[in-house]
Structure formats: C-alpha cells, structure tokens
Protein backbone atom coordinates (compact mmCIF):
# COMPACT_ATOMS: atom_id res chain seq x y z
CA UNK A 1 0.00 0.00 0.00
CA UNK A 2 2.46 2.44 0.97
CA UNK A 3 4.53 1.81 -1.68
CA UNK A 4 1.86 2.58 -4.45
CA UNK A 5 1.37 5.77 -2.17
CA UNK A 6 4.50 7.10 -0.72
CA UNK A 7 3.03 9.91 1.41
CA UNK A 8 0.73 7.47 3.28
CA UNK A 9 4.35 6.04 4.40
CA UNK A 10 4.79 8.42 7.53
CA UNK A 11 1.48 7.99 8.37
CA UNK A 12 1.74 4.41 8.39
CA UNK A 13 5.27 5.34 10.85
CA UNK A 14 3.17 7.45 12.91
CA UNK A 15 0.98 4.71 13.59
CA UNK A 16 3.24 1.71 13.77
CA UNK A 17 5.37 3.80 16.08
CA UNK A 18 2.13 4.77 18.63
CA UNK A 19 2.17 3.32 21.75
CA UNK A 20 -1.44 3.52 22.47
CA UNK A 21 -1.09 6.48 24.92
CA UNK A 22 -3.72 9.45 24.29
CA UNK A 23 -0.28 11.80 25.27
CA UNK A 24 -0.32 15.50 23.64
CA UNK A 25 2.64 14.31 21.99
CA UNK A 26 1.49 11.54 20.33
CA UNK A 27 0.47 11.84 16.20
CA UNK A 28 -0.38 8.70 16.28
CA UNK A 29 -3.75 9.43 18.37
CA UNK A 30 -3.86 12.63 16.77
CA UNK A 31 -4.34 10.52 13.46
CA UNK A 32 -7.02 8.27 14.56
CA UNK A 33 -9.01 10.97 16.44
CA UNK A 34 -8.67 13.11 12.47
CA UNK A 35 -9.77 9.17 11.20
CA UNK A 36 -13.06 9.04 13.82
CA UNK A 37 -14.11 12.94 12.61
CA UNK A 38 -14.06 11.86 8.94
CA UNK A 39 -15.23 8.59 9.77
CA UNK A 40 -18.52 9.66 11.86
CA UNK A 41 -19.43 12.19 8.97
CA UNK A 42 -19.35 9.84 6.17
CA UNK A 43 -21.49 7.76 8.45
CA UNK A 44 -24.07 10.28 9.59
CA UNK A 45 -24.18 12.29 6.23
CA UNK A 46 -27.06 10.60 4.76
CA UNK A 47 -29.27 11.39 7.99
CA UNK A 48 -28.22 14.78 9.08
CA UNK A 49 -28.86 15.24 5.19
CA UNK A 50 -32.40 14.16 5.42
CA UNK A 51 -32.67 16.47 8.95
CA UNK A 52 -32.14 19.11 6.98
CA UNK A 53 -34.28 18.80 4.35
CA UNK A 54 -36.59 19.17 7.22
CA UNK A 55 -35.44 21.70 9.15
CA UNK A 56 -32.70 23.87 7.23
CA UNK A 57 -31.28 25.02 10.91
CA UNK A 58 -30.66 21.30 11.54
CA UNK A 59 -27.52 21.02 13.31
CA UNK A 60 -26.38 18.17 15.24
CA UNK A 61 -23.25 17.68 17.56
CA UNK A 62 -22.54 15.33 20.29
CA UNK A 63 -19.65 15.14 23.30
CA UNK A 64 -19.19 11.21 22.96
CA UNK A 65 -19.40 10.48 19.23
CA UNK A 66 -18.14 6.53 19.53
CA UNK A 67 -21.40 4.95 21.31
CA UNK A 68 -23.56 6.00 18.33
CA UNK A 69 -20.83 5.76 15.81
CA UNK A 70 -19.83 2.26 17.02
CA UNK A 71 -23.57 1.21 16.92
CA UNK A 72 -24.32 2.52 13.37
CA UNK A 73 -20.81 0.39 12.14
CA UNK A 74 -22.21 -2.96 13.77
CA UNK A 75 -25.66 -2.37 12.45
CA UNK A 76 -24.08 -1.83 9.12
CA UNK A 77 -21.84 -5.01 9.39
CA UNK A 78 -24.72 -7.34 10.78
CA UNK A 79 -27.15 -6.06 7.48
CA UNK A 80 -23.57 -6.63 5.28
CA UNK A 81 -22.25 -10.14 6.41
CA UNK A 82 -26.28 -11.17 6.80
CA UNK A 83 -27.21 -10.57 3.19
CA UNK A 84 -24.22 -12.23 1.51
C-alpha cells in the first residue's frame, strides 16, 4: 500500500510507532481521532442530510461520538455479512 502511495508512508510510521497512549505528543492518536471525525461524517451524512431537508437550521453535535458511531458500524456489518 504504501509503496503505491508514498506519502501514506509516515502515516503508516506514525501509527506503527504509537504506543497507544492518548499523550499531547502523540500523532499517532492525533491521526485516529482526524480518522473518527471523517469517519462519523461519512457515516451520519445521509441522515443529518435528510434532517435538513426538514429543518434547514438542523444542526447536530454530540460530546461522545463513539457509542452512536460504534452502533451505526455494527448495524451496518450485521445487514452486510447477513445478506451475503
């Protein structure tokens, strides 16, 4: 992978290198936190879409993003690995 794509390689080093500490110095958690934002709206998109087709001051935000995130991935994987 990283060799296809050489400027994923220090973010591959970032992570490898991470020892699983949420420390102010670490990239590595800075990386994954960046990951769960981008992650969490390509998930909720499609609904806070249809909110605000509804209600065009629709806005949304939460303090503890990975309950509902987490829930909405299994839900997804469960519907995925049932139908094939």
């Amino acid at each position: 992978m990283t060799q296809q794509q050489p400027e994923l390689q220090t973010l591959h080093d970032y992570l490898l290198a991470w020892n699983g500490r949420a420390n102010t110095s670490s990239l590595g958690i800075a990386l994954l936190q960046q990951f769960q934002k981008n992650l969490a709206k390509a998930v909720f998109a499609p609904y806070f879409a249809a909110s605000r087709k509804m209600d065009k001051n629709f806005r949304y935000s939460w303090m503890y993003i990975d309950t509902p995130l987490q829930a909405m991935l299994t839900k997804k994987s469960r519907r995925y690995f049932l139908n094939t």
